[in-house]
Protein backbone atom coordinates (compact mmCIF):
# COMPACT_ATOMS: atom_id res chain seq x y z
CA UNK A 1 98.21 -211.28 -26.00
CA UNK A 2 94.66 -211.22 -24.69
CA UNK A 3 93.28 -209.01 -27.89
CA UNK A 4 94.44 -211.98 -30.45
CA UNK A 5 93.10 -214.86 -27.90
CA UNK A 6 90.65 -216.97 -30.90
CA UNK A 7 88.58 -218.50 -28.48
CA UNK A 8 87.64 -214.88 -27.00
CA UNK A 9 86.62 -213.97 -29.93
CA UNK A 10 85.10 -216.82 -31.07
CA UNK A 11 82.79 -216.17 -28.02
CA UNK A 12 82.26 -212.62 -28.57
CA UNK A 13 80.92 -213.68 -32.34
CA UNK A 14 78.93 -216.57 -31.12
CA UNK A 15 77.16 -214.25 -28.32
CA UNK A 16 76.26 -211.37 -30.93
CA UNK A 17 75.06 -214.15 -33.38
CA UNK A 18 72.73 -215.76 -31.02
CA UNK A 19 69.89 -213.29 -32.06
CA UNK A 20 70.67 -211.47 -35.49
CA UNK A 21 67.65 -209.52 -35.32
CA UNK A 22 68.51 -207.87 -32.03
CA UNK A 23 71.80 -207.46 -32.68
CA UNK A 24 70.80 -205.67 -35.97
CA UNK A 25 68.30 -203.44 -34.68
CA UNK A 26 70.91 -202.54 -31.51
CA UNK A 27 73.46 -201.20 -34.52
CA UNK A 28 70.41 -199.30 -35.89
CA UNK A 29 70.91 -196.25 -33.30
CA UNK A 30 74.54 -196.09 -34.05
CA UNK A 31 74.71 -196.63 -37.59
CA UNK A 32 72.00 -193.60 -37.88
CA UNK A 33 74.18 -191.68 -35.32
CA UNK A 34 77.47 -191.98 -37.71
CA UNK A 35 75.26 -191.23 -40.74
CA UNK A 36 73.47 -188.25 -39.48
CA UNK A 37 77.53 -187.05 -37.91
CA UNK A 38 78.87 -187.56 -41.53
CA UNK A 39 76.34 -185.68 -43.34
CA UNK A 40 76.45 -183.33 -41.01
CA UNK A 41 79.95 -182.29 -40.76
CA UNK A 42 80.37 -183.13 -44.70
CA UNK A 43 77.45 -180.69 -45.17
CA UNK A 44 79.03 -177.70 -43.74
CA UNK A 45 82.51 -178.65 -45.05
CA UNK A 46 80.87 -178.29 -48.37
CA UNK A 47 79.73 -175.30 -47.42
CA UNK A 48 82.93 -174.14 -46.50
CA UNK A 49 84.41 -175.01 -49.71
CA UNK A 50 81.48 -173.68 -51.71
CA UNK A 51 82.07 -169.86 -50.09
CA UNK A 52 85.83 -170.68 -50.89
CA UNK A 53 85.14 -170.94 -54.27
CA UNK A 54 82.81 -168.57 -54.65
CA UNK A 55 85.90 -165.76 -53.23
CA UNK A 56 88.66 -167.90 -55.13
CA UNK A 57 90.79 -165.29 -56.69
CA UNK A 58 89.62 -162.71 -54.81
CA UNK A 59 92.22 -161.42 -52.19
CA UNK A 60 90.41 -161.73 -48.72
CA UNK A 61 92.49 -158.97 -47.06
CA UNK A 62 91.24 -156.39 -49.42
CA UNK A 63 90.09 -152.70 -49.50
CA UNK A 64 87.92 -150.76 -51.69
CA UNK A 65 88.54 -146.84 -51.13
CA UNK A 66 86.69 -144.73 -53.05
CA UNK A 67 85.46 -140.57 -52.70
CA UNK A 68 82.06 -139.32 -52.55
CA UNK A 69 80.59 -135.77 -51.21
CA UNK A 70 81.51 -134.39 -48.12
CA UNK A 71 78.72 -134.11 -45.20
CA UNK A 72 79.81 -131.43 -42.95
CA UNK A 73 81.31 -128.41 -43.70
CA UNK A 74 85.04 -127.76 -42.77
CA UNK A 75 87.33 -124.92 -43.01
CA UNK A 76 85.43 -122.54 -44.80
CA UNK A 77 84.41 -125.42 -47.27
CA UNK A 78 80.54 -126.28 -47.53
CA UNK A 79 78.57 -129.42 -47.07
CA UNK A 80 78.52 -131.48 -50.32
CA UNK A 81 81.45 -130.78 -51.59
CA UNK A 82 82.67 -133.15 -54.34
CA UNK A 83 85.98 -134.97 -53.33
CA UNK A 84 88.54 -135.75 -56.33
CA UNK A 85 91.20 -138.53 -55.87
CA UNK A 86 94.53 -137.78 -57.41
CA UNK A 87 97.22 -140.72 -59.18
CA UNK A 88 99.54 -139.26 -56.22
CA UNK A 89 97.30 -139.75 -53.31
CA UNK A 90 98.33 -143.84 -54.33
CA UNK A 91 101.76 -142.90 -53.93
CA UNK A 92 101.90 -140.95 -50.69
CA UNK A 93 99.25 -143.40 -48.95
CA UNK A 94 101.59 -146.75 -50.15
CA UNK A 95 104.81 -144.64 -48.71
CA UNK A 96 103.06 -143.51 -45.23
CA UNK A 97 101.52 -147.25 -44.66
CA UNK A 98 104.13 -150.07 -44.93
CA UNK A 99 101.61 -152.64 -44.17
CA UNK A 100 99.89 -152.34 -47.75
CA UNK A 101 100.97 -155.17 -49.62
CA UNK A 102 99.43 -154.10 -53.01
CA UNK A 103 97.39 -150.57 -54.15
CA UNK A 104 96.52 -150.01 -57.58
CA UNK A 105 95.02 -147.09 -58.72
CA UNK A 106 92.11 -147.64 -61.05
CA UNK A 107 89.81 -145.33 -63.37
CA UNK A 108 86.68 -145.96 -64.76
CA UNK A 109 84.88 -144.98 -68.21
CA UNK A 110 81.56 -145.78 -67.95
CA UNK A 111 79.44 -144.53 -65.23
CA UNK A 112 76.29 -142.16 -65.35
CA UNK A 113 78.55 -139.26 -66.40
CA UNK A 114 80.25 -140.77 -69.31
CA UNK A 115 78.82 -142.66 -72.81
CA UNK A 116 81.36 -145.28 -73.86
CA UNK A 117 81.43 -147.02 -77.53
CA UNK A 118 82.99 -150.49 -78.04
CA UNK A 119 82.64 -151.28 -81.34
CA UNK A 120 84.49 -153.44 -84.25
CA UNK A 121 83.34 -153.26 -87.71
CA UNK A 122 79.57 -152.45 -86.72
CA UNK A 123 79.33 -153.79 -84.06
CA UNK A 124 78.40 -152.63 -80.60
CA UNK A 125 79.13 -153.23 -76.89
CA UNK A 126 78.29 -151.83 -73.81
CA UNK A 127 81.39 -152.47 -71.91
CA UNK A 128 82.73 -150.61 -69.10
CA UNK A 129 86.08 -149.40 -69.49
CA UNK A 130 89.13 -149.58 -67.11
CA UNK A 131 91.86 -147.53 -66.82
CA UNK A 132 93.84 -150.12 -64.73
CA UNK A 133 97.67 -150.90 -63.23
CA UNK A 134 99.04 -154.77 -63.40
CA UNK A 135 98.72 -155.13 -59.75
CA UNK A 136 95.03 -154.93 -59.98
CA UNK A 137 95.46 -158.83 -61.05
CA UNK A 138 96.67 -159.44 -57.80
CA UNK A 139 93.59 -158.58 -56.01
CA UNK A 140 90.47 -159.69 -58.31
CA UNK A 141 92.49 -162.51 -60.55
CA UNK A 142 91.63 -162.94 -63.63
CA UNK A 143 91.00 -166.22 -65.66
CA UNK A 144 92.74 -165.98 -69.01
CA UNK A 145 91.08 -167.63 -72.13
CA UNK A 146 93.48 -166.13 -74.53
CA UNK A 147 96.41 -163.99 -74.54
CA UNK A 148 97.56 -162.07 -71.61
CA UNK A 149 97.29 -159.89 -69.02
CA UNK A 150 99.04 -155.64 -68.79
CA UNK A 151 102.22 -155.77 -67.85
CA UNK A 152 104.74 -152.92 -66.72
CA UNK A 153 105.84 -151.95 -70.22
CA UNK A 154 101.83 -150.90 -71.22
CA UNK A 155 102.66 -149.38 -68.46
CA UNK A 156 105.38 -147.12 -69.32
CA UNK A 157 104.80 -146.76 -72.83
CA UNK A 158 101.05 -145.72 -72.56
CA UNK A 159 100.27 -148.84 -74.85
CA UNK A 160 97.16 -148.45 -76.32
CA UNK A 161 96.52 -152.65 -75.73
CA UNK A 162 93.13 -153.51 -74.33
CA UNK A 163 92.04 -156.79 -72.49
CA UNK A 164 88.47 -157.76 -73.14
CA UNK A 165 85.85 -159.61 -70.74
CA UNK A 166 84.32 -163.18 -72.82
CA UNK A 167 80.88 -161.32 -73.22
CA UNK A 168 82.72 -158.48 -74.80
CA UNK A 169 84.12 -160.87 -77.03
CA UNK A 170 81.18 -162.81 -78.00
CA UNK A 171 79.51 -158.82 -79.11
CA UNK A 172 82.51 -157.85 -80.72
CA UNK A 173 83.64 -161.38 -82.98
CA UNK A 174 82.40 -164.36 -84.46
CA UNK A 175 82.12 -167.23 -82.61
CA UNK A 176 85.78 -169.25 -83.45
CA UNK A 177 87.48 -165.48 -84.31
CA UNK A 178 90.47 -164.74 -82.98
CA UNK A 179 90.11 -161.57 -80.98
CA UNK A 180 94.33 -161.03 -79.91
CA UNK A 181 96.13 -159.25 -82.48
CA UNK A 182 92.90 -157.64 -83.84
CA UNK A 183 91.95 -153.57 -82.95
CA UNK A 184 88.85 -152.68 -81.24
CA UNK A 185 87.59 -148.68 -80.55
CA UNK A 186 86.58 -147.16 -77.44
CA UNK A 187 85.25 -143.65 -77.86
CA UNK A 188 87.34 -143.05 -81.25
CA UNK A 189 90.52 -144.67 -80.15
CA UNK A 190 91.86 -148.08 -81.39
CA UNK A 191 93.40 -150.40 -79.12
CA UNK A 192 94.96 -153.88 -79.64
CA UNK A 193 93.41 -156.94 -77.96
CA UNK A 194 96.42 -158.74 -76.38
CA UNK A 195 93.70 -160.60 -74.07
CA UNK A 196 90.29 -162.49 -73.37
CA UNK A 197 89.72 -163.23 -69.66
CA UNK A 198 86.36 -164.95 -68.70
CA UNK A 199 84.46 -165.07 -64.49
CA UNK A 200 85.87 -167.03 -62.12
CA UNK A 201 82.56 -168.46 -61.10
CA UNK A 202 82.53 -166.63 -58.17
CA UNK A 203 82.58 -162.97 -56.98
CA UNK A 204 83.17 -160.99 -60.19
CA UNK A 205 83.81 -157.40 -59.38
CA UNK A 206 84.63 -155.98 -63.10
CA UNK A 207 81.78 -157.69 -64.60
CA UNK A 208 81.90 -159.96 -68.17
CA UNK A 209 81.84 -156.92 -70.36
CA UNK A 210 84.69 -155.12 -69.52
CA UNK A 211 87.53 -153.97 -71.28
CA UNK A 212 91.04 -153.23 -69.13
CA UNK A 213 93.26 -150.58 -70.95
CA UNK A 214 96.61 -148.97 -69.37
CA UNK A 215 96.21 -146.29 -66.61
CA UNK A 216 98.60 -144.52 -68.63
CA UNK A 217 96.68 -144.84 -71.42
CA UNK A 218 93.97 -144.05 -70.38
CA UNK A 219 95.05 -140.92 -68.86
CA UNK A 220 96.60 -139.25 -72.12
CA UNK A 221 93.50 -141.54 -74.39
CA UNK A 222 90.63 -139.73 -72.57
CA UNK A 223 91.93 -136.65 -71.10
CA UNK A 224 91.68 -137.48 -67.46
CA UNK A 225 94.63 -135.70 -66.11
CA UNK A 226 95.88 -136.58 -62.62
CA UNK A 227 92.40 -137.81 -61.90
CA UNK A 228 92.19 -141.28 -60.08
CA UNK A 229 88.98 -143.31 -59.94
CA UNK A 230 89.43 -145.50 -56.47
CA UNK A 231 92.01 -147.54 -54.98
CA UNK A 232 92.09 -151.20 -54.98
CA UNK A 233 94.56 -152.48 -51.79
CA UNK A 234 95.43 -155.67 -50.37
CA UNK A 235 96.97 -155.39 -46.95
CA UNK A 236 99.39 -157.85 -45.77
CA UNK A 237 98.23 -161.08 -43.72
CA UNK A 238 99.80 -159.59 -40.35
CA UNK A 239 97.69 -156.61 -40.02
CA UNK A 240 93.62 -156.05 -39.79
CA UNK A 241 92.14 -154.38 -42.79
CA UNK A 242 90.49 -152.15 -40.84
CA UNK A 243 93.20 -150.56 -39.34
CA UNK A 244 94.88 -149.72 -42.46
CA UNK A 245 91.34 -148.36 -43.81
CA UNK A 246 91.25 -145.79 -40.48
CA UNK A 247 94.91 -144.58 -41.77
CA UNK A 248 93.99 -144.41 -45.39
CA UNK A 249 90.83 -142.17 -44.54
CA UNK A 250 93.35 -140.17 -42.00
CA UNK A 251 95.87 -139.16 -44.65
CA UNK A 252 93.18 -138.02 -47.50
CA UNK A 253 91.22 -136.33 -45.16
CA UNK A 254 93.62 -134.05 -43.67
CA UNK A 255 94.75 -133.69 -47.52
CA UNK A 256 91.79 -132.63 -48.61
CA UNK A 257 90.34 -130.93 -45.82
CA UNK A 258 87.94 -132.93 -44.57
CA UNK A 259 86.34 -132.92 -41.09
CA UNK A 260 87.79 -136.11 -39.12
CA UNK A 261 83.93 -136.77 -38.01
CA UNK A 262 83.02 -136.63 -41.73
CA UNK A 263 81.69 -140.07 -42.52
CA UNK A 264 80.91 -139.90 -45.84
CA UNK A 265 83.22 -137.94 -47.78
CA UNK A 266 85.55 -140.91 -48.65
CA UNK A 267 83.62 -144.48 -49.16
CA UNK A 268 85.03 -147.95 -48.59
CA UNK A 269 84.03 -151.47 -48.66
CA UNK A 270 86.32 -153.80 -46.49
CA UNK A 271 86.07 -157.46 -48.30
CA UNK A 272 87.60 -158.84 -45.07
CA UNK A 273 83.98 -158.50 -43.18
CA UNK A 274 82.79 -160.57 -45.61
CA UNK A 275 85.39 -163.42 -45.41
CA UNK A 276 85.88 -163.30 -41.70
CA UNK A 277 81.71 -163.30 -41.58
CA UNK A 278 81.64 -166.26 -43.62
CA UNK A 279 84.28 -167.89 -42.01
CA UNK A 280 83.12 -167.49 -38.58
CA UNK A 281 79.51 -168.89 -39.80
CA UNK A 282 80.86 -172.03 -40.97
CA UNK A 283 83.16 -172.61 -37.83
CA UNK A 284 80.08 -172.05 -36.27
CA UNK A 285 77.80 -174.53 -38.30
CA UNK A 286 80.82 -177.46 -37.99
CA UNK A 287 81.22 -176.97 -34.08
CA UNK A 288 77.02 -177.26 -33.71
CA UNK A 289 77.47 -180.49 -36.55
CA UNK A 290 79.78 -181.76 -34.12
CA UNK A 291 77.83 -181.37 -31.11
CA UNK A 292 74.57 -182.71 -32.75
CA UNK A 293 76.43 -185.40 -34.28
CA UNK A 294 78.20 -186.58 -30.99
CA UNK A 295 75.20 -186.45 -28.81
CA UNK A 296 73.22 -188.33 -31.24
CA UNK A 297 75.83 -191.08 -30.81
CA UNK A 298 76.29 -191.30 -27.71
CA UNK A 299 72.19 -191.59 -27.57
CA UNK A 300 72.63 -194.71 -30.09
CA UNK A 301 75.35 -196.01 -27.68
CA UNK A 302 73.62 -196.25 -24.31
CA UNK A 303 70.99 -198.06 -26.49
CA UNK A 304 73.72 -200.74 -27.29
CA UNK A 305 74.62 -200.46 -23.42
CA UNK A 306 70.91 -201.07 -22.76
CA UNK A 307 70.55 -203.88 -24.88
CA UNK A 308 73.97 -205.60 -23.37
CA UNK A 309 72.57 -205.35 -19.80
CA UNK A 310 69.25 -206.91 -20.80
CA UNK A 311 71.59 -209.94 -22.56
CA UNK A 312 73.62 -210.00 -19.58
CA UNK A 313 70.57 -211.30 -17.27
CA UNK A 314 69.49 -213.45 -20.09
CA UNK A 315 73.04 -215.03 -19.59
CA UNK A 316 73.35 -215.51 -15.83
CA UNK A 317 73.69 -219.06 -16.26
CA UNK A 318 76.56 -219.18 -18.45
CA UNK A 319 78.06 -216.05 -16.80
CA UNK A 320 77.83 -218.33 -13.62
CA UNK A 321 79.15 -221.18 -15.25
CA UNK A 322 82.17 -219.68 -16.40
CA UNK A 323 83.32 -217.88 -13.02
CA UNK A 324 82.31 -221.21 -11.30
CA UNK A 325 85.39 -222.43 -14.01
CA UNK A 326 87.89 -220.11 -12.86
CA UNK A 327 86.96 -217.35 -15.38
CA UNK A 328 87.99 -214.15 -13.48
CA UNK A 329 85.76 -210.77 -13.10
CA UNK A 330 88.40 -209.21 -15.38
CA UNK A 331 87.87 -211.72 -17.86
CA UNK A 332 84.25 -211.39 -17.85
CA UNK A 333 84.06 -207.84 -18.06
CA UNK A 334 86.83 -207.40 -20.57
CA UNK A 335 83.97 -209.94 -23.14
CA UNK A 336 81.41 -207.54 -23.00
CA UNK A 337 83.04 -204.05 -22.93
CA UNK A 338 84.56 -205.92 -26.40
CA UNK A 339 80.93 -206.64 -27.27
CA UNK A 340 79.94 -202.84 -26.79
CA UNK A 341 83.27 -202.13 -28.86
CA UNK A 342 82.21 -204.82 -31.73
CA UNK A 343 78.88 -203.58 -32.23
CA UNK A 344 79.45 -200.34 -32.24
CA UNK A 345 82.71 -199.83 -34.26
CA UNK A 346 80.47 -202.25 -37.35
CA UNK A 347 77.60 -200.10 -37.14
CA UNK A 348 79.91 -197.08 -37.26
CA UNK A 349 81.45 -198.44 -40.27
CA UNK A 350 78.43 -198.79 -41.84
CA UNK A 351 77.08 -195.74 -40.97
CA UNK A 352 79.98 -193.58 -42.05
CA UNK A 353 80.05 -195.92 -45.46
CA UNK A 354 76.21 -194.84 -46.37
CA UNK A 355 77.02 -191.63 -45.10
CA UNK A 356 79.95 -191.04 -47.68
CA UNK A 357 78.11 -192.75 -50.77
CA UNK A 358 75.13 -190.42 -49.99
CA UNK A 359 77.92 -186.89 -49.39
CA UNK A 360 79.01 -188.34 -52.89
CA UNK A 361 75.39 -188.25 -54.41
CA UNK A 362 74.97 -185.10 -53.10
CA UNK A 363 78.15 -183.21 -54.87
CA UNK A 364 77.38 -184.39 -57.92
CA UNK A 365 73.52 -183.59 -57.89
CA UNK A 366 74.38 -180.21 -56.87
CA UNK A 367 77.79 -179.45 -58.72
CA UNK A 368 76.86 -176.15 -60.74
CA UNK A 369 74.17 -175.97 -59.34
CA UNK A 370 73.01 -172.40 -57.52
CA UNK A 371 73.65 -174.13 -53.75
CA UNK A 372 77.15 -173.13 -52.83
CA UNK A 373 78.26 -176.85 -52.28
CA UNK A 374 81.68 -178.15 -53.43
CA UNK A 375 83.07 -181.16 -52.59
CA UNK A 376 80.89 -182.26 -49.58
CA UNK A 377 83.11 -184.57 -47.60
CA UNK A 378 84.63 -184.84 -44.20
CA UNK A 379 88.34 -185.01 -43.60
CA UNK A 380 91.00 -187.47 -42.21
CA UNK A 381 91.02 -185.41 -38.66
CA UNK A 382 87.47 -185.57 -38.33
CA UNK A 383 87.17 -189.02 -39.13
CA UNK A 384 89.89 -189.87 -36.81
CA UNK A 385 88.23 -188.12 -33.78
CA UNK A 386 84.69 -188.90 -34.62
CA UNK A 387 85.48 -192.52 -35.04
CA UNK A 388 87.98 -192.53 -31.63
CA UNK A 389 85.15 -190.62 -29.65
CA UNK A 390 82.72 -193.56 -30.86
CA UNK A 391 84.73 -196.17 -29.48
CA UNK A 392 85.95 -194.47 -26.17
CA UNK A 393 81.91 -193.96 -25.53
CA UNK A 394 81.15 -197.64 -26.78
CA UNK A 395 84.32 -198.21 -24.05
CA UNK A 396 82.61 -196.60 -21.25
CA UNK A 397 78.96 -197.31 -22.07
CA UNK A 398 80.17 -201.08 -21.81
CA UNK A 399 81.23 -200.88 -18.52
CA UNK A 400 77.47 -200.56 -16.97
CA UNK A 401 76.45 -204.07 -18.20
CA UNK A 402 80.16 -205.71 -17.56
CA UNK A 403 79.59 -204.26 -14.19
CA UNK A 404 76.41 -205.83 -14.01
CA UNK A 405 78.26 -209.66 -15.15
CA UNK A 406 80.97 -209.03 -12.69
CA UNK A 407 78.46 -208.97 -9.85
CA UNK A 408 76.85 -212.06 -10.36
CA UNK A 409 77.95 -214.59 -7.77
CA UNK A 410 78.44 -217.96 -9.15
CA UNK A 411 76.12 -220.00 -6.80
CA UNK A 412 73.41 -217.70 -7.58
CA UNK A 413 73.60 -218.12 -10.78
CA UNK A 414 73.90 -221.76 -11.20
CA UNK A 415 70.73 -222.16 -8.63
CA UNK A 416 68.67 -219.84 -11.63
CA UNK A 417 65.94 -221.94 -14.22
């Protein structure tokens, strides 16, 4: 077979090595091309990665619903009225909307209204206090140091077991005390630490001092009745989060009588936005990698093709020569589209192998750092096109100058100085 033939390649070889320093500075376009591709597209795939982590543990289809004062009066009822969520308003809303995957009710101690008072044995913290259902872990995860999280039976047994944020444990205990086992008060009450959870790194909704208790207990603990803070929900992967917000907002308006133009009178935040904005950003940034990238090479490769067709007409002689010896214009253009492919697959090489050592440099000079970078590297697919695209360019780009050999008529040739 014609691509194993020695001697063909023995005179590819011997042509590039005829003038190392133009063959190196021809690889210079393309080997810049590749590098500035790589870095590009391992850039933004860091990116990427970086927002991941930054939302790891977070559930991206989630929902924040909370209630606020109404803005237009309705049904007798003035403007600025004060809306109240009830622990039953979970129920009906997870009954009516089958596409809710997970709701959990949640409470707070700690806002404007309310003092709160961690202490142990003196000591003081200003944690904020959450009256909080299992599921909750399902939707903003939580990294366990110790212990564990609430389970069902804190649940129905109004526990009075607490799980503490690291910061609440470094105000509460010495450094190298065990915190589980040992009773903590909130506001007069003792509670049991069964846990220690400490951020993710990344979007921390609770906060580091925080201190999860039962919604149970926390009900009968602080007197809060039927009273529900907001809703947590994660909505299942099939269905928009916004469409299950405009249903939520439905329901517990006409339950609480609230004009259906009322904007205001129940809040939300819809994490999805941010995800999906994210997402589409960095889609965005690899596609215009890609298209800087590849038009960069292809600018490096026409200066390969260039340089070809000026060593063609520096070898009209030999090109002569060899059709005058039965060498066929098949022959002689199949050498230098091989040339093209030679030089430009090496400098690719090289380029992509600078290109990864410097991706490398970079993820570890900015690992921790405040740059949301992880891991900046390209994958197998992109390698695979980028480095196929390169050589069907280098393919085409070397049929100008074999062109060029094929028309050279022996006789002319041979009658050349």
């Amino acid at each position: 077979m014609w691509i194993f033939d020695r001697d063909l390649w023995g005179e590819i070889l011997a042509t590039l090595g005829k003038n190392i320093t133009r063959t190196f500075l021809t690889m210079i376009g393309v080997i810049l091309a590749m590098l500035i591709l790589i870095l590009l597209l391992g850039g933004s795939n860091g990116l990427s990665n970086g927002f991941n982590k930054i939302f790891e543990g977070t559930a991206s289809n989630s929902l924040f619903v909370w209630s606020q004062r109404t803005s237009e009066p309705y049904k007798g009822f003035e403007r600025g009225r004060r809306i109240r969520f009830k622990i039953e308003d979970a129920a009906i809303i997870k009954k009516q909307i089958p596409e809710i995957d997970v709701l959990a009710p949640r409470i707070e101690l700690g806002s404007h209204r309310d003092v709160v008072t961690v202490y142990r044995k003196g000591r003081k913290s200003g944690s904020t206090v959450y009256g909080d259902y299992p599921e909750i872990d399902n939707i903003t995860k939580k990294k366990l140091v110790e212990g564990r999280f609430l389970n069902q039976t804190d649940i129905e047994s109004s526990k009075k077991v607490c799980v503490i944020g690291e910061e609440t444990f470094k105000l509460l205990f010495d450094k190298g005390e065990t915190a589980v086992g040992q009773d903590i008060r909130i506001n007069g009450v003792f509670f049991k630490v069964v846990g220690i959870y400490k951020p993710n790194n990344n979007i921390n909704i609770d906060g580091e001092n925080a201190v999860f208790i039962p919604f149970t207990t926390f009900q009968k603990a602080f007197n809060s009745g039927d009273r529900m803070g907001w809703m947590a929900i994660a909505v299942n992967e099939d269905t928009k989060v916004p469409v299950v917000e405009s249903k939520i907002k439905k329901i517990l308006k006409a339950k609480y009588d609230i004009s259906p133009k009322d904007e205001r009178a129940i809040g939300s935040f819809d994490m999805s936005e941010v995800f999906n904005g994210i997402s589409a950003f960095t889609t965005v940034l690899k596609g215009f990698s890609f298209f800087v990238g590849i038009f960069t090479l292809l600018a490096g490769v026409i200066a390969i093709s260039n340089i070809l067709l000026i060593t063609v007409k520096e070898r009209t002689k030999e090109i002569g020569v060899r059709r005058a010896l039965g060498a066929t214009p098949k022959v002689v253009k199949r050498q230098i589209v091989l040339e093209a492919i030679v030089l430009t697959t090496f400098a690719g090489l090289i380029g992509f192998s600078i290109s990864v050592g410097a991706l490398g440099l970079i993820g570890i000079a900015l690992n921790g750092g405040d740059i949301p970078i992880e891991n900046p590297m390209i994958n197998i697919p992109q390698f695979t096109v980028s480095f196929l695209l390169m050589v069907a360019l280098s393919t085409l780009i070397g049929l100008i100058p074999a062109n060029r050999a094929v028309k050279i008529k022996p006789i002319e040739a041979l009658r050349e100085e």
